[in-house]
PDB file of N, CA and C in Angstrom:
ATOM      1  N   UNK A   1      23.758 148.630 121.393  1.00  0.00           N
ATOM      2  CA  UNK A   1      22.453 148.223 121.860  1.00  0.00           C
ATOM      3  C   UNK A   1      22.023 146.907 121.205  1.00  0.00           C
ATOM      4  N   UNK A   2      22.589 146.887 119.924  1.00  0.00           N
ATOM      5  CA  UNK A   2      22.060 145.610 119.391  1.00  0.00           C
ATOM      6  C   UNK A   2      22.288 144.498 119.772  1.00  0.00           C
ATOM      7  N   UNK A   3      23.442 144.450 120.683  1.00  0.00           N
ATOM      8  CA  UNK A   3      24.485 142.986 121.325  1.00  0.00           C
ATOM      9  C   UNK A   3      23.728 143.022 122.271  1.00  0.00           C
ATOM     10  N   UNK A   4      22.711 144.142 123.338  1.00  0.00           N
ATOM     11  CA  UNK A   4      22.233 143.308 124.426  1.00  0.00           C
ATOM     12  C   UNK A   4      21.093 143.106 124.457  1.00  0.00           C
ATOM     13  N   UNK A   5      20.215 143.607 122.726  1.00  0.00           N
ATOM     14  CA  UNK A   5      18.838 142.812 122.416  1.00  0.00           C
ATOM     15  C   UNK A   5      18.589 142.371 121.779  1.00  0.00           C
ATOM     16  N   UNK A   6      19.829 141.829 121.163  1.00  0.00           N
ATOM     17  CA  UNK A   6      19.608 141.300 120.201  1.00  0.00           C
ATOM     18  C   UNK A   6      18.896 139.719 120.507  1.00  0.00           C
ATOM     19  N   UNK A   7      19.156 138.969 121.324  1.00  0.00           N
ATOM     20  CA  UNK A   7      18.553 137.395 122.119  1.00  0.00           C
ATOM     21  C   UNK A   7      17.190 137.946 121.891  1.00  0.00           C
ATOM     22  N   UNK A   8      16.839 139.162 122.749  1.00  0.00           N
ATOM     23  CA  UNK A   8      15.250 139.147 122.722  1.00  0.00           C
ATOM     24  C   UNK A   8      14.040 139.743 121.449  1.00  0.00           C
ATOM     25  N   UNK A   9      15.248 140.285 120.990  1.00  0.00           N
ATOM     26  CA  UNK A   9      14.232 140.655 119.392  1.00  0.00           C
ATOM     27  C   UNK A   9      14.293 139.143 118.380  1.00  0.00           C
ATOM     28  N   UNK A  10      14.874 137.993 118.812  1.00  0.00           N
ATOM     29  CA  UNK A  10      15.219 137.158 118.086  1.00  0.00           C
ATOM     30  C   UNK A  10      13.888 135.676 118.687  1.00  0.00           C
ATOM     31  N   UNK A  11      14.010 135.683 119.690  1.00  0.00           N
ATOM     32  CA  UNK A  11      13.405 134.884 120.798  1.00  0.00           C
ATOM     33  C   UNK A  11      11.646 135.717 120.909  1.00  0.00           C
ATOM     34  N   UNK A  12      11.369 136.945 120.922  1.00  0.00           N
ATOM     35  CA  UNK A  12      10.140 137.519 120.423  1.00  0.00           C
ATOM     36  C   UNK A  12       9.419 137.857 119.075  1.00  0.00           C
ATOM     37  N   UNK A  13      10.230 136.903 118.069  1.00  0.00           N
ATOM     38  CA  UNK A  13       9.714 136.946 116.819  1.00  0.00           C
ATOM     39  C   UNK A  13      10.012 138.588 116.312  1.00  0.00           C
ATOM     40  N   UNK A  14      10.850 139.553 116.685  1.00  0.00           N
ATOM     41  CA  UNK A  14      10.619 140.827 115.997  1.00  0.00           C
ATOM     42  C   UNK A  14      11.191 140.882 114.226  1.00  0.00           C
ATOM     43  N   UNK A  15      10.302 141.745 113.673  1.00  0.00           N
ATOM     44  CA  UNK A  15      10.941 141.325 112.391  1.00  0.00           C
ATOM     45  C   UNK A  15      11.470 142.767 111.774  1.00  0.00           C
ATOM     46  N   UNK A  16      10.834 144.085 112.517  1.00  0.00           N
ATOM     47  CA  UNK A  16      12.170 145.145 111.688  1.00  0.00           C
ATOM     48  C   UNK A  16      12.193 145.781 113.074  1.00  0.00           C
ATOM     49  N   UNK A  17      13.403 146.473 112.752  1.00  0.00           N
ATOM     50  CA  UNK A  17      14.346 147.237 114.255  1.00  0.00           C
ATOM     51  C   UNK A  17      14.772 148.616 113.709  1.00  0.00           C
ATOM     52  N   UNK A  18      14.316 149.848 113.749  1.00  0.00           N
ATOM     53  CA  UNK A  18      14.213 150.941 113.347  1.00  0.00           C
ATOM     54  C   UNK A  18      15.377 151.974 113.987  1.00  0.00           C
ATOM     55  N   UNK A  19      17.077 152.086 113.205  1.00  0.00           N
ATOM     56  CA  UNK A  19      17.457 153.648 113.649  1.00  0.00           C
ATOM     57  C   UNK A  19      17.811 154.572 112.826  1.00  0.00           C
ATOM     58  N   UNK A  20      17.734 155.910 113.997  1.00  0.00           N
ATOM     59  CA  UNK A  20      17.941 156.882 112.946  1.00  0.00           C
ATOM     60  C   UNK A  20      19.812 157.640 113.738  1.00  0.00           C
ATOM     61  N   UNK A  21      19.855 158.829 113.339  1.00  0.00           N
ATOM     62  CA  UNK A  21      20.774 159.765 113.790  1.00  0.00           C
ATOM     63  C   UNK A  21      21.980 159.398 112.805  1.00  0.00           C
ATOM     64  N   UNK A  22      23.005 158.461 112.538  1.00  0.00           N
ATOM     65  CA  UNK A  22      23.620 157.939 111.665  1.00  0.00           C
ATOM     66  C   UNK A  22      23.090 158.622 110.151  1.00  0.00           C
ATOM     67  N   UNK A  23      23.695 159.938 109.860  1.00  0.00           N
ATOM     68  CA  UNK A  23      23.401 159.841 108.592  1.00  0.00           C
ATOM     69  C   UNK A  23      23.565 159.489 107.210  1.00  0.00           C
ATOM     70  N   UNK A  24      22.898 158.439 107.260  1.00  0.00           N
ATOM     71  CA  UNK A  24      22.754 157.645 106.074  1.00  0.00           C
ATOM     72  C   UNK A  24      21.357 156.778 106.027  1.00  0.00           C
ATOM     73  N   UNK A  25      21.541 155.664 104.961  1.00  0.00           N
ATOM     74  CA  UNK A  25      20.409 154.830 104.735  1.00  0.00           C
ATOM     75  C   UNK A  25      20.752 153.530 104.707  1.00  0.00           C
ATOM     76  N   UNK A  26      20.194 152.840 105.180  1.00  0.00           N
ATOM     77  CA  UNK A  26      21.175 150.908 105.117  1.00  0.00           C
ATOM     78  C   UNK A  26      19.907 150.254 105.579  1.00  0.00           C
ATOM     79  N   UNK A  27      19.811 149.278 105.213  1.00  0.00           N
ATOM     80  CA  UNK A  27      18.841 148.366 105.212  1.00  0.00           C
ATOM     81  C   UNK A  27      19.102 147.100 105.269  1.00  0.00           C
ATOM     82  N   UNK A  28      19.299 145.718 106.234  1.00  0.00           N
ATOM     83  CA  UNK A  28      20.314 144.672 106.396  1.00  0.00           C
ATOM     84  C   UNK A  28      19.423 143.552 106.327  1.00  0.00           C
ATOM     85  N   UNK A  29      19.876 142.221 105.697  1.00  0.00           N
ATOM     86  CA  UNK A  29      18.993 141.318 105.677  1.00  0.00           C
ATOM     87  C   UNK A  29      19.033 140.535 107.016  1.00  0.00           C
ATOM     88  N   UNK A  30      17.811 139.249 106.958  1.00  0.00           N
ATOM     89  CA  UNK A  30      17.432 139.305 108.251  1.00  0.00           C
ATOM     90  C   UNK A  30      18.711 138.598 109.063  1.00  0.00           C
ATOM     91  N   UNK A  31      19.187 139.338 110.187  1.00  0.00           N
ATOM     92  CA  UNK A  31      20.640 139.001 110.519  1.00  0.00           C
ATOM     93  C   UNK A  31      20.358 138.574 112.015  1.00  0.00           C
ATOM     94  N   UNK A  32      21.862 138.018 112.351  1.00  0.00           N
ATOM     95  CA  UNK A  32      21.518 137.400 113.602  1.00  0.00           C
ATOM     96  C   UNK A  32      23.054 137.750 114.496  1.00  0.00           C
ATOM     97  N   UNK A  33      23.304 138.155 115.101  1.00  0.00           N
ATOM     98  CA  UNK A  33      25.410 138.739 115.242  1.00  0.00           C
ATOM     99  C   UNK A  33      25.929 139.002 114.171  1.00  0.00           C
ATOM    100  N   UNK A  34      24.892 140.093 113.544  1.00  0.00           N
ATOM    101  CA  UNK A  34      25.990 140.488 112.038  1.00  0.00           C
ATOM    102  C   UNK A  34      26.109 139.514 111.076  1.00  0.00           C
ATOM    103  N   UNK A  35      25.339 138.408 111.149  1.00  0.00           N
ATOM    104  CA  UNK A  35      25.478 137.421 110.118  1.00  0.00           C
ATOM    105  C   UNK A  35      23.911 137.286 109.512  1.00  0.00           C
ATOM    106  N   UNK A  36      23.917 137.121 107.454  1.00  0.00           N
ATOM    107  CA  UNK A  36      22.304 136.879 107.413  1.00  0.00           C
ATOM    108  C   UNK A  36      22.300 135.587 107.830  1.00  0.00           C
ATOM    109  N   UNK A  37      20.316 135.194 108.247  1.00  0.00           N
ATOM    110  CA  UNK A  37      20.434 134.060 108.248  1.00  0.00           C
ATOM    111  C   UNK A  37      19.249 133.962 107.192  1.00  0.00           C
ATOM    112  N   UNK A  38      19.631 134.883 105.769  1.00  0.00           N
ATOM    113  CA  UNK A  38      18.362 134.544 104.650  1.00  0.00           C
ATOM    114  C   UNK A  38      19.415 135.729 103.785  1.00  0.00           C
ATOM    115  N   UNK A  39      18.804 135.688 102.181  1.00  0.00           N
ATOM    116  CA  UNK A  39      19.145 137.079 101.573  1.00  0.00           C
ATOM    117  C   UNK A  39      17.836 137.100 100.723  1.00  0.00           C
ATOM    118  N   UNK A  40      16.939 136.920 101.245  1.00  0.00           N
ATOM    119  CA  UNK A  40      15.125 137.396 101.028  1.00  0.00           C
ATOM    120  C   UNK A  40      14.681 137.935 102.505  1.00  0.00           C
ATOM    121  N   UNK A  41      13.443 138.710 102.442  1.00  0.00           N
ATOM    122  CA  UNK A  41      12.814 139.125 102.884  1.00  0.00           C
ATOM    123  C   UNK A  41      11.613 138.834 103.393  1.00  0.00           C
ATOM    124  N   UNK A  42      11.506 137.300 102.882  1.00  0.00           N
ATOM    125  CA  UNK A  42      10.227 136.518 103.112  1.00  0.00           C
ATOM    126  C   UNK A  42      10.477 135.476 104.189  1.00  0.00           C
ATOM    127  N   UNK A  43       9.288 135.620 105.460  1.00  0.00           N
ATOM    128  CA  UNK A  43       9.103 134.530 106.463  1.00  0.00           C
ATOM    129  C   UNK A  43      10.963 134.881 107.383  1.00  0.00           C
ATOM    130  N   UNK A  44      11.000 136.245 107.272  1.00  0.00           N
ATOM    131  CA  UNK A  44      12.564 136.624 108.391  1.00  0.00           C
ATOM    132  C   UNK A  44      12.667 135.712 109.096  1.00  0.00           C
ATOM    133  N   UNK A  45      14.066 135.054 109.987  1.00  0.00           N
ATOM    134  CA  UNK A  45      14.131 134.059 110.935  1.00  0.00           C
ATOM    135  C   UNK A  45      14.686 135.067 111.921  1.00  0.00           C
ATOM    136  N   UNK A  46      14.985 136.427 111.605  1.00  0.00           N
ATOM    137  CA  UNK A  46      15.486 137.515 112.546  1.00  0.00           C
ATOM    138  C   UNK A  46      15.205 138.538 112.096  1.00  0.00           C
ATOM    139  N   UNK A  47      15.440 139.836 112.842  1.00  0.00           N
ATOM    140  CA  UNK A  47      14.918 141.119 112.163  1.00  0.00           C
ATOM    141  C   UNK A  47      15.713 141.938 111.428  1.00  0.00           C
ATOM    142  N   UNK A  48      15.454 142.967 110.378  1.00  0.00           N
ATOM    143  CA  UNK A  48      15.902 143.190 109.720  1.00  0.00           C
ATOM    144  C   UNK A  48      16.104 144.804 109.928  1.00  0.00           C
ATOM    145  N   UNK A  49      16.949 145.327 109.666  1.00  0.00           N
ATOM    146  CA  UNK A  49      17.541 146.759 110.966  1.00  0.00           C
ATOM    147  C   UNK A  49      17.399 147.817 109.623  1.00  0.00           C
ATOM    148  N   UNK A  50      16.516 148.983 109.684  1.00  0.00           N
ATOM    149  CA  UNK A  50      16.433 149.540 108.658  1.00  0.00           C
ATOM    150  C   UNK A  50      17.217 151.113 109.687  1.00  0.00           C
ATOM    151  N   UNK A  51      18.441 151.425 109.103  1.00  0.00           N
ATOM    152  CA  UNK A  51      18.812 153.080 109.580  1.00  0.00           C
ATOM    153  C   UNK A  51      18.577 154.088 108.557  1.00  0.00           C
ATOM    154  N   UNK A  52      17.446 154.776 108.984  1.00  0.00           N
ATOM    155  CA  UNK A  52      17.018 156.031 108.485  1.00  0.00           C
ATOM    156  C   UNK A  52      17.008 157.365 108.989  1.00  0.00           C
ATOM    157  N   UNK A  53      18.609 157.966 108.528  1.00  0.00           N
ATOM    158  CA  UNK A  53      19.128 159.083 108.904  1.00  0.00           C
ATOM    159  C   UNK A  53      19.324 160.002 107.539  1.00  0.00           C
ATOM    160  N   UNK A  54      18.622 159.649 106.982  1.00  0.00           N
ATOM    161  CA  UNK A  54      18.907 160.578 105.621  1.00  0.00           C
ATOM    162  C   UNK A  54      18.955 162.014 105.307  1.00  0.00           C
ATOM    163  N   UNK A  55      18.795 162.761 106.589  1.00  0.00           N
ATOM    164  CA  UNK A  55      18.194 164.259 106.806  1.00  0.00           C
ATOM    165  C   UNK A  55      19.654 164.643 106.675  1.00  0.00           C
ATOM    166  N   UNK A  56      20.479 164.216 107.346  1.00  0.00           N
ATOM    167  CA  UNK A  56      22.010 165.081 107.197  1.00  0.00           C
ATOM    168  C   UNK A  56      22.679 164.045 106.037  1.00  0.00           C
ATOM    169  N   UNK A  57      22.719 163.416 105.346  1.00  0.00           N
ATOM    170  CA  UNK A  57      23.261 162.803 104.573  1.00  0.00           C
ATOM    171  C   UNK A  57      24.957 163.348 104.491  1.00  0.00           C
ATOM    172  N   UNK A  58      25.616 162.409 104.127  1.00  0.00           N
ATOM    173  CA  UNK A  58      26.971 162.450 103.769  1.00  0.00           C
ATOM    174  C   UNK A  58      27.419 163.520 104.557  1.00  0.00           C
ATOM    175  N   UNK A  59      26.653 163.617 106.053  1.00  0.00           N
ATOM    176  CA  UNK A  59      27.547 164.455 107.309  1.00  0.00           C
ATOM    177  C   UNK A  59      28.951 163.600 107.596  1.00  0.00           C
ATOM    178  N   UNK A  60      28.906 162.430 107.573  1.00  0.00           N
ATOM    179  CA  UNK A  60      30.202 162.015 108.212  1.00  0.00           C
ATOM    180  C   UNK A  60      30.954 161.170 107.172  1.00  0.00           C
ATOM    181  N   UNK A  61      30.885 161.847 106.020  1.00  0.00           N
ATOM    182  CA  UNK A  61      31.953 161.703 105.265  1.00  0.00           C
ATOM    183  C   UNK A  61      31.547 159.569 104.268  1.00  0.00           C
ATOM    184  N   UNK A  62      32.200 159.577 103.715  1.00  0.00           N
ATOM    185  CA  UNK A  62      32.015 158.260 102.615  1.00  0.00           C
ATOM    186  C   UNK A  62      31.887 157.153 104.162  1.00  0.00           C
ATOM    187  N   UNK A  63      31.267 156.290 103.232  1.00  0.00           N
ATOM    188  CA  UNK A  63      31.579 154.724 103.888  1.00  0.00           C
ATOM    189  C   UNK A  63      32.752 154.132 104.063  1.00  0.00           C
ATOM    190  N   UNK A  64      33.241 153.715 105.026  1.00  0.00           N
ATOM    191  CA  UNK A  64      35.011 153.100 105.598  1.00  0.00           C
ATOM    192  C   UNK A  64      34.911 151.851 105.117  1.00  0.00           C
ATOM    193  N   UNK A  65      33.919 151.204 104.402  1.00  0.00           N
ATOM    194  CA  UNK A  65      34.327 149.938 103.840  1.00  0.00           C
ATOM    195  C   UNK A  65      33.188 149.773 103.198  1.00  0.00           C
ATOM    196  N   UNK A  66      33.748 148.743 102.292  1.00  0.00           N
ATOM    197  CA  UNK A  66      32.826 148.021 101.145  1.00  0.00           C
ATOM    198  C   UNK A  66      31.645 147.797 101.706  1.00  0.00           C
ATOM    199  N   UNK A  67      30.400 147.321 101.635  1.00  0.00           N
ATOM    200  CA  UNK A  67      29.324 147.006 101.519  1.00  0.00           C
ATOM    201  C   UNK A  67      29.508 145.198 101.928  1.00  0.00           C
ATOM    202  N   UNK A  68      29.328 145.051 103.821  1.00  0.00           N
ATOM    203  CA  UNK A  68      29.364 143.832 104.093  1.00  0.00           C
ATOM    204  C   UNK A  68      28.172 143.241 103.944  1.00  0.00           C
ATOM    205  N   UNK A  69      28.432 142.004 103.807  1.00  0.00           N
ATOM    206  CA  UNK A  69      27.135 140.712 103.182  1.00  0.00           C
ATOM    207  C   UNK A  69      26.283 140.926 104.287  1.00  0.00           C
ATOM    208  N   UNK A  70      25.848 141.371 105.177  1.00  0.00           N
ATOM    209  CA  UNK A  70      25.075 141.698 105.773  1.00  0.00           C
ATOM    210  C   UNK A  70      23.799 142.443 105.622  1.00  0.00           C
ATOM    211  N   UNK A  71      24.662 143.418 104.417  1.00  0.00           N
ATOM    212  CA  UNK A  71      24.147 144.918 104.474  1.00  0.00           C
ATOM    213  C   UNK A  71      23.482 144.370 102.940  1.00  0.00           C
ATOM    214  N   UNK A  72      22.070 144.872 102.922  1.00  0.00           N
ATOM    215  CA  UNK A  72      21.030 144.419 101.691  1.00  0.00           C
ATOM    216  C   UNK A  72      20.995 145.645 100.881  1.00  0.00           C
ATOM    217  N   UNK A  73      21.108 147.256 101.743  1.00  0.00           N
ATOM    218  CA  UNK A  73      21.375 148.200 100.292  1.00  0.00           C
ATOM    219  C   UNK A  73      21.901 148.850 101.447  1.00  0.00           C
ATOM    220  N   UNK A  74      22.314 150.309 101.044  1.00  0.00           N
ATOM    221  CA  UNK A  74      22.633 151.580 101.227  1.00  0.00           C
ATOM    222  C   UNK A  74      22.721 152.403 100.615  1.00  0.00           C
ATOM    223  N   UNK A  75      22.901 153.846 101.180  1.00  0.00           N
ATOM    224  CA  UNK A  75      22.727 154.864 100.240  1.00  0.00           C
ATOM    225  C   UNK A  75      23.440 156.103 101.044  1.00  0.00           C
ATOM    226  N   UNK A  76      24.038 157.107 100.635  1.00  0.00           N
ATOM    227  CA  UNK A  76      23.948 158.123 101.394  1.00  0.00           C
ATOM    228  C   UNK A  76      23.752 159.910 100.536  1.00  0.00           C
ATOM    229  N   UNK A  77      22.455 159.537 100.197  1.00  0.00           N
ATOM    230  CA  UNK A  77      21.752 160.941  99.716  1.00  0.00           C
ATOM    231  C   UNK A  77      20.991 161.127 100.429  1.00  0.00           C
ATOM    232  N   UNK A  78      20.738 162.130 100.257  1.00  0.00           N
ATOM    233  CA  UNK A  78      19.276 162.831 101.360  1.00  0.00           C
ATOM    234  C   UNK A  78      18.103 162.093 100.469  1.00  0.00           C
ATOM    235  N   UNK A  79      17.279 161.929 101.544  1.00  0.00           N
ATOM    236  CA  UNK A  79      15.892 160.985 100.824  1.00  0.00           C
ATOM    237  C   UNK A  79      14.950 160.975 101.795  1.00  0.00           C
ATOM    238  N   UNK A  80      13.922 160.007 101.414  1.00  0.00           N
ATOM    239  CA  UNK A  80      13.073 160.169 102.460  1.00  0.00           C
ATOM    240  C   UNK A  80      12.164 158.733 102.448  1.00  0.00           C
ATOM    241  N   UNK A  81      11.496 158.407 103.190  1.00  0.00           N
ATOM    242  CA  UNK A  81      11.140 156.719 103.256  1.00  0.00           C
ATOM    243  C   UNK A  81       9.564 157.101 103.232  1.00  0.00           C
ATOM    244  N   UNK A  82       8.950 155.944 102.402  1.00  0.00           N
ATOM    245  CA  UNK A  82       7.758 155.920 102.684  1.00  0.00           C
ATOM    246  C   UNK A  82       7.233 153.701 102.622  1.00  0.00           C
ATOM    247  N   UNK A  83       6.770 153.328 103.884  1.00  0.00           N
ATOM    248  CA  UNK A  83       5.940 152.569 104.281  1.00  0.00           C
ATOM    249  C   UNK A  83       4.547 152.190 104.361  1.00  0.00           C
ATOM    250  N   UNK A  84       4.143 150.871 104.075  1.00  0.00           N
ATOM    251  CA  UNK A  84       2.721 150.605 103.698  1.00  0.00           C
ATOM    252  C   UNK A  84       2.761 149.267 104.766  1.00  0.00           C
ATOM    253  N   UNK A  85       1.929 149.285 105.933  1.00  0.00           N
ATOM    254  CA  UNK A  85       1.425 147.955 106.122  1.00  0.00           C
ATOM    255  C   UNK A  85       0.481 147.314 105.642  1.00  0.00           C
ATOM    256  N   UNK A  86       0.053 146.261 105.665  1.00  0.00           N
ATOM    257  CA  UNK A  86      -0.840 145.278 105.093  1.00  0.00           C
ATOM    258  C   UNK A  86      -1.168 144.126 106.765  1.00  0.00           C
ATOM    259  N   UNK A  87      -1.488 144.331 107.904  1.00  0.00           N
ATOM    260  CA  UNK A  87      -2.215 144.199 108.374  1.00  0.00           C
ATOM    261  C   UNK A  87      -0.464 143.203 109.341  1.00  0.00           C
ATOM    262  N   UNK A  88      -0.445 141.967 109.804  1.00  0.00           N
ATOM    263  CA  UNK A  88       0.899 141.326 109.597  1.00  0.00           C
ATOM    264  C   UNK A  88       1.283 140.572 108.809  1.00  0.00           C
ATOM    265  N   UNK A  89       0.769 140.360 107.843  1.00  0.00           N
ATOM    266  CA  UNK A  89       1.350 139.676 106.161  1.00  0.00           C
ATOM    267  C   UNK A  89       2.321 140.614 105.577  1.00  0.00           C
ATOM    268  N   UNK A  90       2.794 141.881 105.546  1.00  0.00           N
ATOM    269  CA  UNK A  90       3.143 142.356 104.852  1.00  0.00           C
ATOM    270  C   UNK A  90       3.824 143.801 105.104  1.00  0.00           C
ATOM    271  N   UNK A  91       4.861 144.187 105.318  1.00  0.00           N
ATOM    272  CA  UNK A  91       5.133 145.665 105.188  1.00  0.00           C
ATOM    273  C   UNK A  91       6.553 145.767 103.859  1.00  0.00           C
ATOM    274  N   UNK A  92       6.170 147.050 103.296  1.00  0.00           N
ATOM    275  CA  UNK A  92       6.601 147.542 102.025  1.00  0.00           C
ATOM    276  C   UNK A  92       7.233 148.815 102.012  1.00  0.00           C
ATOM    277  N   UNK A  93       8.628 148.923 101.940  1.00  0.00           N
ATOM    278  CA  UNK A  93       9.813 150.329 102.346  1.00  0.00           C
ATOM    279  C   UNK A  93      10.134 150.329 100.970  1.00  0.00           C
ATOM    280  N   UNK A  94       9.700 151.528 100.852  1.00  0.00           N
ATOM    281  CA  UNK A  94       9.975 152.600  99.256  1.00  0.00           C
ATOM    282  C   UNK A  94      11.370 153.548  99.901  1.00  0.00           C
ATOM    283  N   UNK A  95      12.054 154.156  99.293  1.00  0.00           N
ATOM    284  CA  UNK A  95      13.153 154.931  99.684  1.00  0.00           C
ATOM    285  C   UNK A  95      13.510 155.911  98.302  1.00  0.00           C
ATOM    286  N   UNK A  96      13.352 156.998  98.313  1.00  0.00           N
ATOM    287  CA  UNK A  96      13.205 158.254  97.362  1.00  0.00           C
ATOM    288  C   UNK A  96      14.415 159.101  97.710  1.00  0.00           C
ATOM    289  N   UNK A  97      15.099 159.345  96.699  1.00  0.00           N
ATOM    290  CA  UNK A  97      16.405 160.492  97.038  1.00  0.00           C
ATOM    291  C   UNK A  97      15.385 161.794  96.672  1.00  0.00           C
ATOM    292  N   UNK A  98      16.147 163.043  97.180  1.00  0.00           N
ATOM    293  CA  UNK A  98      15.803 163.803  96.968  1.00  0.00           C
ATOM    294  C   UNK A  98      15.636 164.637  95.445  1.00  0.00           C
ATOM    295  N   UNK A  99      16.195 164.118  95.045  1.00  0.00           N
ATOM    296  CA  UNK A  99      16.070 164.608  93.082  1.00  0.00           C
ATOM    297  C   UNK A  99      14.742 164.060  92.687  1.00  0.00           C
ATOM    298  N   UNK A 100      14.447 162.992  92.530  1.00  0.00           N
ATOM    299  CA  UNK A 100      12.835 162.388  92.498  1.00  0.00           C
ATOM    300  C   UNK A 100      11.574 161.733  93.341  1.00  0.00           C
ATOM    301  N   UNK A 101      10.247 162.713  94.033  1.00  0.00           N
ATOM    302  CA  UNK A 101       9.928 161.892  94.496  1.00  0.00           C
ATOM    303  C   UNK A 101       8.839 161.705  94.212  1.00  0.00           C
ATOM    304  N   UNK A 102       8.897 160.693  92.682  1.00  0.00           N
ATOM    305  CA  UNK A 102       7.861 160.301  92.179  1.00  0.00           C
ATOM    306  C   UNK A 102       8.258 158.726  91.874  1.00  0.00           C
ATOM    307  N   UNK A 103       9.150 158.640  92.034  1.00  0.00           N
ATOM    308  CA  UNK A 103       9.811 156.777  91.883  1.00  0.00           C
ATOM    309  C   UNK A 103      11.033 156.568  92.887  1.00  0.00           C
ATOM    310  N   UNK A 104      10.450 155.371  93.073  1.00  0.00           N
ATOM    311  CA  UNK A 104      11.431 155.231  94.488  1.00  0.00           C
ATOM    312  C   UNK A 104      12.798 154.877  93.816  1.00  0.00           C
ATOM    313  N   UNK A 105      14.369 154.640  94.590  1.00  0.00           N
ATOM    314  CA  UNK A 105      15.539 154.335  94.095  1.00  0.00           C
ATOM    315  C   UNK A 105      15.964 153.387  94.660  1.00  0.00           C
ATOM    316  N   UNK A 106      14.827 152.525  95.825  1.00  0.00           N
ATOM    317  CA  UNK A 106      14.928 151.333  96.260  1.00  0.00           C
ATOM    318  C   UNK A 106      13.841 151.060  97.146  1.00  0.00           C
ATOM    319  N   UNK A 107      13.227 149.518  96.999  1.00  0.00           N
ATOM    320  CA  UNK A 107      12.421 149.241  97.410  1.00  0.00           C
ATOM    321  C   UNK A 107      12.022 147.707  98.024  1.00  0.00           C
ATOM    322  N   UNK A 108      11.536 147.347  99.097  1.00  0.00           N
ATOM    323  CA  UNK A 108      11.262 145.384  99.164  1.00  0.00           C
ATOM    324  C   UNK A 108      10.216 145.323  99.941  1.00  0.00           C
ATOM    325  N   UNK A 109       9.990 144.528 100.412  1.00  0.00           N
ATOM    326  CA  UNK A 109       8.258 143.704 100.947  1.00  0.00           C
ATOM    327  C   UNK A 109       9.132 142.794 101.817  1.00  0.00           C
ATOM    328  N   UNK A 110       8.596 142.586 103.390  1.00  0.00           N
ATOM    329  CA  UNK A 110       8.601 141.573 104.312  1.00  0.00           C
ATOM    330  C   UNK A 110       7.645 141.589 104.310  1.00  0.00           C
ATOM    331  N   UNK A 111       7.394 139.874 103.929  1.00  0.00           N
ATOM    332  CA  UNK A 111       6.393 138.949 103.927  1.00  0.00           C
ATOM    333  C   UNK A 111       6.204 138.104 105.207  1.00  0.00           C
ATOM    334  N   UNK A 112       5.106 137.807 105.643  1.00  0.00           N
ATOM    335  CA  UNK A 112       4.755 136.714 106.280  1.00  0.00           C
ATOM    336  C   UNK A 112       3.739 135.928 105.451  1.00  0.00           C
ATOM    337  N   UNK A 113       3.948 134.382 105.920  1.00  0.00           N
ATOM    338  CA  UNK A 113       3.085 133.794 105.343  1.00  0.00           C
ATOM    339  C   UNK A 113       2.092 132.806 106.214  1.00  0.00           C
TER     340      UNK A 113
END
């Protein structure tokens, strides 16, 4: 799906692209055909693809490869996400494994300015 919207989430200013079912957690900087075109989070020039499948975690077994430059974190524990907007200046993704959820185990801010 991403190859045939990707032109228009790019060309409509979108700045995050939300999936789930994939269980795991990955979070990619702002990319454009699999390539970043930033490794911040501030003023995206593309959107940034957050997959939040953490409910079945490590259903389909380890990751088949290293961690491509694309990819800004991952994880595959069960966890759970919590989000804060700030009006469009600002949204803020906390990400909590299930052992603690009183401090997150990863976290960033897309900024607009």
């Amino acid at each position: 799906m991403r190859k045939e919207l990707e032109a228009l989430w790019v060309q409509s200013g979108v700045d995050v692209v939300l999936y789930g079912h994939i269980h795991a957690a990955e979070v990619t900087w702002p990319v454009v055909n699999a390539h970043p075109t930033q490794t911040n989070f501030a003023d995206p020039k593309a959107p940034v693809h957050f997959l939040i499948g953490m409910a079945g975690a490590g259903y389909l077994g380890p990751w088949q490869a290293m961690q491509p430059v694309w990819s800004a974190w991952r994880n595959q524990v069960y966890g759970w996400t919590r989000w804060h907007v700030e009006g469009s200046k600002r949204l803020d993704f906390f990400f909590y494994d299930y052992t603690n959820s009183t401090t997150p185990n990863w976290e960033m801010s897309i900024t607009r300015s």
